[in-house]
Protein backbone atom coordinates (compact mmCIF):
# COMPACT_ATOMS: atom_id res chain seq x y z
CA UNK A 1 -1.60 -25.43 19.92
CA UNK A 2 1.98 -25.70 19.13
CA UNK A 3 3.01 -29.36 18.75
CA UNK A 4 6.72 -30.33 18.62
CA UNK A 5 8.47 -31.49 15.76
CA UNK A 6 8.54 -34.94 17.12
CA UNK A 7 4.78 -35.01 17.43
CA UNK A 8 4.55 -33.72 14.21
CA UNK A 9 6.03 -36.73 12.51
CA UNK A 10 4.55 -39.13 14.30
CA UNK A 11 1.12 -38.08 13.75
CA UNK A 12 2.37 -37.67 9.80
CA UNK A 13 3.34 -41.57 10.16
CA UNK A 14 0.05 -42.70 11.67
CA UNK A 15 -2.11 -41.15 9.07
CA UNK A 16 0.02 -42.92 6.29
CA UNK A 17 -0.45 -45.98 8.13
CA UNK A 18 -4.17 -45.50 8.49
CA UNK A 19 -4.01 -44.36 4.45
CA UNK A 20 -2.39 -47.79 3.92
CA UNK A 21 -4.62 -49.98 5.71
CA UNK A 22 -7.78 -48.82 3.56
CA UNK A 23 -5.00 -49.58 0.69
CA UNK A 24 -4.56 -46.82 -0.01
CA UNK A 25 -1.16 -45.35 -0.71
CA UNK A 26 -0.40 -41.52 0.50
CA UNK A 27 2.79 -39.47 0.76
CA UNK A 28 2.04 -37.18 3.36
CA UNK A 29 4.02 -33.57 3.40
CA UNK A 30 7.43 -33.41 5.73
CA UNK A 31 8.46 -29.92 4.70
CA UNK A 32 6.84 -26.45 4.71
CA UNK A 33 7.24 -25.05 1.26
CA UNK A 34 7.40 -22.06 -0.77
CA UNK A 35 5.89 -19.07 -1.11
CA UNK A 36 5.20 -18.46 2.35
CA UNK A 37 1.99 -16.31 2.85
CA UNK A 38 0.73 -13.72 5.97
CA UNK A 39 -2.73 -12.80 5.92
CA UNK A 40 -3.00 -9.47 7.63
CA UNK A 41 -6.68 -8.33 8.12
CA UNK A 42 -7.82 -4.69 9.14
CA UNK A 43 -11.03 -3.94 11.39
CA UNK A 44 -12.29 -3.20 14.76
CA UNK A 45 -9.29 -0.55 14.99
CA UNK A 46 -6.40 -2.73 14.82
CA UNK A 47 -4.16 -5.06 12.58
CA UNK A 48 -4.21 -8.95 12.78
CA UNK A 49 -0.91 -10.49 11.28
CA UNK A 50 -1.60 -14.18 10.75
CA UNK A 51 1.26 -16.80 9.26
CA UNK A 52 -0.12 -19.17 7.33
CA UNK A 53 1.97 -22.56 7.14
CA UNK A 54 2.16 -25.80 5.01
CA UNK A 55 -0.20 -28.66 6.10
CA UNK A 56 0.48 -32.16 5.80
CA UNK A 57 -2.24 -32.45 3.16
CA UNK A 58 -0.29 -30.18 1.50
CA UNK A 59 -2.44 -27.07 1.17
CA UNK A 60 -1.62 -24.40 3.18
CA UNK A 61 -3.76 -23.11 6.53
CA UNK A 62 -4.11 -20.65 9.40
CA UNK A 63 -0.98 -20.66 12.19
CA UNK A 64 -2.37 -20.91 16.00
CA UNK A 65 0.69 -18.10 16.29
CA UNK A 66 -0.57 -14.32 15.44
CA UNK A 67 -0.21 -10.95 16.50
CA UNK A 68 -2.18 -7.59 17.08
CA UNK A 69 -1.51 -4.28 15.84
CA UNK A 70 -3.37 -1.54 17.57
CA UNK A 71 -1.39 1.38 15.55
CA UNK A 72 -2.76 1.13 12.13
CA UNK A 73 -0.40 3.34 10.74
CA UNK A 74 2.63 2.43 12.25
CA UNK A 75 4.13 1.23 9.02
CA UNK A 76 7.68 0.29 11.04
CA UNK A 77 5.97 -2.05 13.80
CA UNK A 78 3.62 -3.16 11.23
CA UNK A 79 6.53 -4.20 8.24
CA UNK A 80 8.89 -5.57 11.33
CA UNK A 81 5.78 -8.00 12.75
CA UNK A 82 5.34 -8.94 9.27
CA UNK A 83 9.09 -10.11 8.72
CA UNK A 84 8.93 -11.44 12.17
CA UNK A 85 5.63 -14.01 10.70
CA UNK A 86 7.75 -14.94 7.46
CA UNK A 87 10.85 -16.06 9.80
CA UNK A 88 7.87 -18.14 12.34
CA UNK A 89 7.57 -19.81 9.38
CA UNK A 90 10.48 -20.60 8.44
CA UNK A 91 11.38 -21.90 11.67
CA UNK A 92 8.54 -23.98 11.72
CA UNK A 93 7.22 -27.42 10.36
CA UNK A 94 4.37 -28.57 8.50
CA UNK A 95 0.97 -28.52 9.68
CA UNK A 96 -0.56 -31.65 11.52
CA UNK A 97 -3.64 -30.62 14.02
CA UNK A 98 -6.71 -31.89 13.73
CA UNK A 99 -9.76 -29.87 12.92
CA UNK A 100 -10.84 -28.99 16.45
CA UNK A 101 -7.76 -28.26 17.47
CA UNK A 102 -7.12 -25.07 14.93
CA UNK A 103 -10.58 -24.27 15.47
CA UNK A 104 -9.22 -23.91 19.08
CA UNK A 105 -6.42 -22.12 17.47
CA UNK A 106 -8.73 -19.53 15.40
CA UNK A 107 -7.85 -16.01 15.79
CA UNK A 108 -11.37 -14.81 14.94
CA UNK A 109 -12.37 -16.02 18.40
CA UNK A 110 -9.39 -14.75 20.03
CA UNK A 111 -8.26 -11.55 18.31
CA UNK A 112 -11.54 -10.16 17.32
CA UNK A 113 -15.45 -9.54 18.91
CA UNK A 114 -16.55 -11.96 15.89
CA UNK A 115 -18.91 -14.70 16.86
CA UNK A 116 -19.02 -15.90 13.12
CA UNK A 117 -17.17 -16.04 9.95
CA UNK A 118 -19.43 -14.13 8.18
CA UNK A 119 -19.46 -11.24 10.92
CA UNK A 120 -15.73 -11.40 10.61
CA UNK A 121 -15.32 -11.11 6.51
CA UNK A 122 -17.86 -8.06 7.22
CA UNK A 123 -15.59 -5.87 9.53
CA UNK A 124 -12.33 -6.91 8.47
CA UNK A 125 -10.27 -6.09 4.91
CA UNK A 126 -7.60 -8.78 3.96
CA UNK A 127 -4.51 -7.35 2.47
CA UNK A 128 -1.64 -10.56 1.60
CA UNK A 129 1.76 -11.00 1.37
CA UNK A 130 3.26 -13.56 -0.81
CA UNK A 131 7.14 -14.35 0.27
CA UNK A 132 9.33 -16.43 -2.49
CA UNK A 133 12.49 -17.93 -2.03
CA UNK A 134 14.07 -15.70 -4.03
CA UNK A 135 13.83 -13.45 -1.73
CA UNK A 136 10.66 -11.06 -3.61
CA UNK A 137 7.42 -9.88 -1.91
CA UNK A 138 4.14 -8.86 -3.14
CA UNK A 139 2.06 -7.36 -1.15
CA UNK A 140 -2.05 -7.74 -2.57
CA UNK A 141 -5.71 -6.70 -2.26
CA UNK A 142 -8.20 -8.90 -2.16
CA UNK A 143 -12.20 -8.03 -2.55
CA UNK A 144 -15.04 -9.16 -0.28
CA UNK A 145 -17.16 -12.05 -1.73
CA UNK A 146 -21.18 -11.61 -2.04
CA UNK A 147 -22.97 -12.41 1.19
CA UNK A 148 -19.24 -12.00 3.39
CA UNK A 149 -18.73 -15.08 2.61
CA UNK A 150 -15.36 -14.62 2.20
CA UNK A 151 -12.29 -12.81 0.01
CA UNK A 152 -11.51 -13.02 -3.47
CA UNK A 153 -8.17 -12.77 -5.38
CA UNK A 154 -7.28 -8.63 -6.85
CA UNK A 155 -4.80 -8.10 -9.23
CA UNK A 156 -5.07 -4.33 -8.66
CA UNK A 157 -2.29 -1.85 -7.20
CA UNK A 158 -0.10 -4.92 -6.69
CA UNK A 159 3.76 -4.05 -5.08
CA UNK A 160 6.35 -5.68 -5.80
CA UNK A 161 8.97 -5.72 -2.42
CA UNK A 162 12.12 -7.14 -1.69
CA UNK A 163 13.24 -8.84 1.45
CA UNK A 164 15.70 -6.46 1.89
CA UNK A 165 13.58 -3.86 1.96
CA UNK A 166 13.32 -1.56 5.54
CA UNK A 167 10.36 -2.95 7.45
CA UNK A 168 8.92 0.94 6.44
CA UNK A 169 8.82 0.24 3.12
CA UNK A 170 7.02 -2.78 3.39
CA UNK A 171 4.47 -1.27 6.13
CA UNK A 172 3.68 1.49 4.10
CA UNK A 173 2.59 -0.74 1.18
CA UNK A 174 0.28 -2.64 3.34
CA UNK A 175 -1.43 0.26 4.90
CA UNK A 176 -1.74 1.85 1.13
CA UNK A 177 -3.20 -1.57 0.44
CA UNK A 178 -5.87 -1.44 3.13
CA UNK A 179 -6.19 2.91 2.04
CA UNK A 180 -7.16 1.63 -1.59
CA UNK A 181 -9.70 -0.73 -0.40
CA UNK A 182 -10.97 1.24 1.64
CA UNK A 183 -11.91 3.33 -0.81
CA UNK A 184 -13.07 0.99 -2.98
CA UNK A 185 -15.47 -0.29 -0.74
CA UNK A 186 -16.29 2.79 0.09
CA UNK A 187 -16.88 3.57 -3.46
CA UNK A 188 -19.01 0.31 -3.62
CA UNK A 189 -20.96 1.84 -1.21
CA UNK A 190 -21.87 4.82 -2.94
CA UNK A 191 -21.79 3.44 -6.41
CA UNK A 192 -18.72 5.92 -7.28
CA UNK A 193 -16.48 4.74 -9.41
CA UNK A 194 -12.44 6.05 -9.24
CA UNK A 195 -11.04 7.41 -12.60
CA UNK A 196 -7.11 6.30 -12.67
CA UNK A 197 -4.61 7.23 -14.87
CA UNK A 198 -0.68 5.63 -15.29
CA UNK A 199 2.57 7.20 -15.94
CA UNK A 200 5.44 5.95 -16.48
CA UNK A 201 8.67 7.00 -15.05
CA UNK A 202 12.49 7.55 -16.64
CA UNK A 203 12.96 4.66 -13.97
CA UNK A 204 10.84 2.96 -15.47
CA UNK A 205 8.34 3.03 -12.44
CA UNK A 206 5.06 2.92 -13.31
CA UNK A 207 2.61 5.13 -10.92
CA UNK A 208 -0.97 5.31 -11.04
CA UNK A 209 -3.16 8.24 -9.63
CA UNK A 210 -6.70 9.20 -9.35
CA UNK A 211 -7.44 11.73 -12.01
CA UNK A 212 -8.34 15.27 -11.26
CA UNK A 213 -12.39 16.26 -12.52
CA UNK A 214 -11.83 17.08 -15.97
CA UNK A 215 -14.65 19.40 -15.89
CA UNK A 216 -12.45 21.44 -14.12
CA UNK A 217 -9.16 20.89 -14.72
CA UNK A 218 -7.94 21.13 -18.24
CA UNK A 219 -5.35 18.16 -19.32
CA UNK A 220 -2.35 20.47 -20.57
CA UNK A 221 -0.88 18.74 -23.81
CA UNK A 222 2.47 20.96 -23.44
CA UNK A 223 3.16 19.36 -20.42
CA UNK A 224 3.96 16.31 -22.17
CA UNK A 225 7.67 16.27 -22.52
CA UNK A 226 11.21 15.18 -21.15
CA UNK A 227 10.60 16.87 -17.84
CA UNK A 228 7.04 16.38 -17.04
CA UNK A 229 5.00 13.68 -17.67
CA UNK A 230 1.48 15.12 -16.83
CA UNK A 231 -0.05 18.07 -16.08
CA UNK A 232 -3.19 20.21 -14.98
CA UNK A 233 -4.55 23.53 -15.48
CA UNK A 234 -7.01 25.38 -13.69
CA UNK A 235 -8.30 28.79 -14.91
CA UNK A 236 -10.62 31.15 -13.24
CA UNK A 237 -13.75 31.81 -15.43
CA UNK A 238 -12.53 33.80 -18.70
CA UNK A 239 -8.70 34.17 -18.06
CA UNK A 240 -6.46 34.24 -21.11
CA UNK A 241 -3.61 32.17 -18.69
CA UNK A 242 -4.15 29.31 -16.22
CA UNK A 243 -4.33 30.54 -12.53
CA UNK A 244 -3.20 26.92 -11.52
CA UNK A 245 -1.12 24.15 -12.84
CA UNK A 246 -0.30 20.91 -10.93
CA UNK A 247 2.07 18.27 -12.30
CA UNK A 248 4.39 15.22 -12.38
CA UNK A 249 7.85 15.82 -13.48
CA UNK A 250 11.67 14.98 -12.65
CA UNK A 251 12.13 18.53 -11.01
CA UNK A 252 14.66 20.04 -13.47
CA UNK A 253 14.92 22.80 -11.43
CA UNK A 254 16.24 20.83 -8.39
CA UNK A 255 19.29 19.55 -10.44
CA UNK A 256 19.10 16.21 -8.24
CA UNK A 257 19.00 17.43 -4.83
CA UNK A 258 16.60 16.37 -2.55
CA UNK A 259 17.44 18.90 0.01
CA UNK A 260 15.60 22.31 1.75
CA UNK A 261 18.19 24.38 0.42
CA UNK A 262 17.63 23.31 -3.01
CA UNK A 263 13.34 23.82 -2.69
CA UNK A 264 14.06 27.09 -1.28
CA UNK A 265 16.68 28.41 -4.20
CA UNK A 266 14.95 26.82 -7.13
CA UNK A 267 11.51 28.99 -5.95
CA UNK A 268 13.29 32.03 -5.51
CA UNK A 269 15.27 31.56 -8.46
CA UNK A 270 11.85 31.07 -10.51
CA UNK A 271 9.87 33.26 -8.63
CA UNK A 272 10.45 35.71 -6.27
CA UNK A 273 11.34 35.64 -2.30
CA UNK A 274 9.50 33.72 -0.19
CA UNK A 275 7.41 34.75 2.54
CA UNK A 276 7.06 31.17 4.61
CA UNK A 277 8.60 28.20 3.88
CA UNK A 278 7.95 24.57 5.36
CA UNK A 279 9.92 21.63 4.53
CA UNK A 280 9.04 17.99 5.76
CA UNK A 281 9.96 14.25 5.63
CA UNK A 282 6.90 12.19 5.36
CA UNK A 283 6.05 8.63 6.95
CA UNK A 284 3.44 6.46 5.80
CA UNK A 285 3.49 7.82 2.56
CA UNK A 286 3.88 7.52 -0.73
CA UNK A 287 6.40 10.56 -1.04
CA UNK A 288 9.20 10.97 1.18
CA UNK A 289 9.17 14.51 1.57
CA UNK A 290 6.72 17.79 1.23
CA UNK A 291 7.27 21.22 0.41
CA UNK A 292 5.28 24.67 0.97
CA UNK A 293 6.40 27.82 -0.30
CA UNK A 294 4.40 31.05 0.00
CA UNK A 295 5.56 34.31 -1.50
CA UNK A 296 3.55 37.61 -2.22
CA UNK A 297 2.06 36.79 -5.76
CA UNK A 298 2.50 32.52 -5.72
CA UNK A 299 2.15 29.27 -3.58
CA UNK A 300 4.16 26.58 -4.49
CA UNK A 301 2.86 22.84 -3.01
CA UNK A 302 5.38 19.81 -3.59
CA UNK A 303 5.66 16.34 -3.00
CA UNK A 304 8.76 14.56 -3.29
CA UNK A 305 10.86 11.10 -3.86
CA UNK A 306 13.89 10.00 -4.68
CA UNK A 307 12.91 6.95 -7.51
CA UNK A 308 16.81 6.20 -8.03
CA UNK A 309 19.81 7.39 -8.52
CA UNK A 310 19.40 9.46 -11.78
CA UNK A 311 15.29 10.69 -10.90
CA UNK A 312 13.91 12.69 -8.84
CA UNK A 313 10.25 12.31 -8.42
CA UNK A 314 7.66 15.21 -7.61
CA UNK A 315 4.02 15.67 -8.10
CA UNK A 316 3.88 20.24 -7.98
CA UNK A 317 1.45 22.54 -7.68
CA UNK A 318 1.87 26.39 -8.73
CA UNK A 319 -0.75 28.54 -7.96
CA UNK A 320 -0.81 32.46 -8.51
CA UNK A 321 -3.11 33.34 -5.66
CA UNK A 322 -3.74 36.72 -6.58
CA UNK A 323 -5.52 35.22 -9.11
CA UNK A 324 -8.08 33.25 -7.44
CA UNK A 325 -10.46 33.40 -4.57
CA UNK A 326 -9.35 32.35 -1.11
CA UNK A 327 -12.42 29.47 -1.25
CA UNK A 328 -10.74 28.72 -4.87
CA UNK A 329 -7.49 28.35 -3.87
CA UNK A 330 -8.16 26.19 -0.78
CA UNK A 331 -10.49 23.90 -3.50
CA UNK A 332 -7.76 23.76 -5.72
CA UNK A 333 -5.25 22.62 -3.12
CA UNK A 334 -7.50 19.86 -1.71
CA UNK A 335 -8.04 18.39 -5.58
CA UNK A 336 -4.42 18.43 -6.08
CA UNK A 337 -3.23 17.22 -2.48
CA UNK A 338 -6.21 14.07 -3.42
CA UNK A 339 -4.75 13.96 -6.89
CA UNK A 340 -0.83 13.55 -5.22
CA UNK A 341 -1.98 11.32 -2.17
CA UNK A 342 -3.60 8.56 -4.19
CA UNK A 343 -0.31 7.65 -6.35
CA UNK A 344 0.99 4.17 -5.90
CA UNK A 345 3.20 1.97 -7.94
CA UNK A 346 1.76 -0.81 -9.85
């Protein structure tokens, strides 16, 4: 139900004349205030993006206005709908229906198969966004209370946004959102717990990732330095040298150029000719770009972003497959592709 503005007020001026015949005196709430807030749940297959708006009580509840998102990982259509909510609400005045009437309203009854609010908090994950006048965004997990009997507040992999961020940018942090808790309820399930690690960048970024087993990876000391940040070694049984080392670095060797060109020279350069080559821009990701390389003696995996001006992001992985076992390499790749695919900013 969408009442008008004058409605609005005049059910805002009844109530304080109600208020004042008990005696009692109460200032009811004219204005919608800030931060604004969009609850955007995940089940069933699709995306609910739900406005929430200033009541006249002054706490803040559940817009009849919402919309469904049936591509999950359609970060643009998913950051546009969300900017889309934040200026509802800002067109929009306080909050004066009565109970039944946003019951009415409820999207669990009209968005979802739910017949229950418990049957709802058990299919669908809550990611938030929290909109300040200032013009900043943070986009947040929450965690599933005991008994789905609701969602709690998570401090965890918060991002910090900008208005003026592209509706990609802000899509792809909600759908890493919902990817992390995923996970973690998945690792609920299974009673697995995630071992993270931080670094933090010359742009003064800080990125988390899931660490690599230790029991097979060896945490290479030397890496530590102006260049890289942290690295990885693999070796195969008794070998004097690693057969594998992935890593995070500034990518020296690309002298600042985020380019195919660049990739392709600063292998060869390095290493020797290539014998395939694939270079690709990424969506819904954390990276924008990824890199393959394949020569006689070497495979060269890399994952790329531009952090600013000045750095040059890129989580690599070198691998000298003569080395190594075709199953090896192929295990190697998947533990460094999970290690690269689960970095975030925090």
């Amino acid at each position: 139900m969408d009442l008008s503005y004058e409605e609005t007020m005049r059910r805002i001026v009844q109530r304080e004349e109600e208020y004042a015949k008990k005696g009692l005196k109460r200032s009811l709430c004219r204005e919608v205030t800030y931060p604004y807030d969009v609850d955007i749940y995940k089940g069933e297959g699709k995306i609910i993006i739900v406005p929430l708006i200033t009541s006249a009580g002054w706490y803040s509840t559940e817009m009849a206005w919402h919309r469904i998102i049936n591509e999950t990982y359609n970060s643009i259509h998913i950051g546009d709908t969300i900017i889309e909510a934040l200026n509802y609400i800002k067109s929009r005045w306080v909050d004066v229906r009565y109970r039944k009437e946003r019951e009415e309203d409820s999207f669990i009854t009209k968005a979802t198969s739910c017949k229950s609010y418990k049957a709802f908090n058990k299919k669908y994950l809550l990611c938030g966004v929290i909109f300040d006048k200032d013009g900043k965004i943070i986009i947040s997990s929450t965690e599933k209370l005991d008994g789905n009997k609701g969602y709690g507040g998570n401090d965890e992999g918060l991002v910090y946004l900008n208005i003026n961020n592209s509706p990609e940018e802000i899509g792809n942090a909600v759908i890493n959102c919902f990817k992390m808790m995923e996970e973690a309820e998945e690792n609920k399930k299974t009673g697995k717990k995630k071992r993270t690690s931080v670094i933090e960048t010359l742009s003064d970024d800080k990125i988390s990732f899931e660490l690599p087993d230790l029991n097979r990876y060896e945490d290479e000391q030397d890496f530590h330095s102006a260049e890289i940040y942290q690295g990885y070694s693999f070796s195969y049984q008794s070998a004097d040298e690693p057969a594998a080392r992935f890593y995070f670095s500034i990518a020296p060797e690309l002298d600042n150029e985020l380019n195919k060109d660049a990739v392709l020279n600063a292998f060869e350069e390095e290493y020797e000719e290539p014998s395939e080559f694939k270079f690709e821009k990424l969506t819904d990701s954390f990276y924008e770009y990824y890199a393959d390389i394949i020569s006689d003696n070497y495979r060269k995996i890399a994952y790329l972003r531009r952090m600013d001006e000045n750095e040059l992001f890129s989580c690599e992985l070198i691998i000298e497959t003569k080395a190594l076992r075709a199953a090896t390499v192929s295990k190697v790749i998947k533990d460094f592709t999970h290690m690269a695919e689960s970095c975030k900013i925090i």
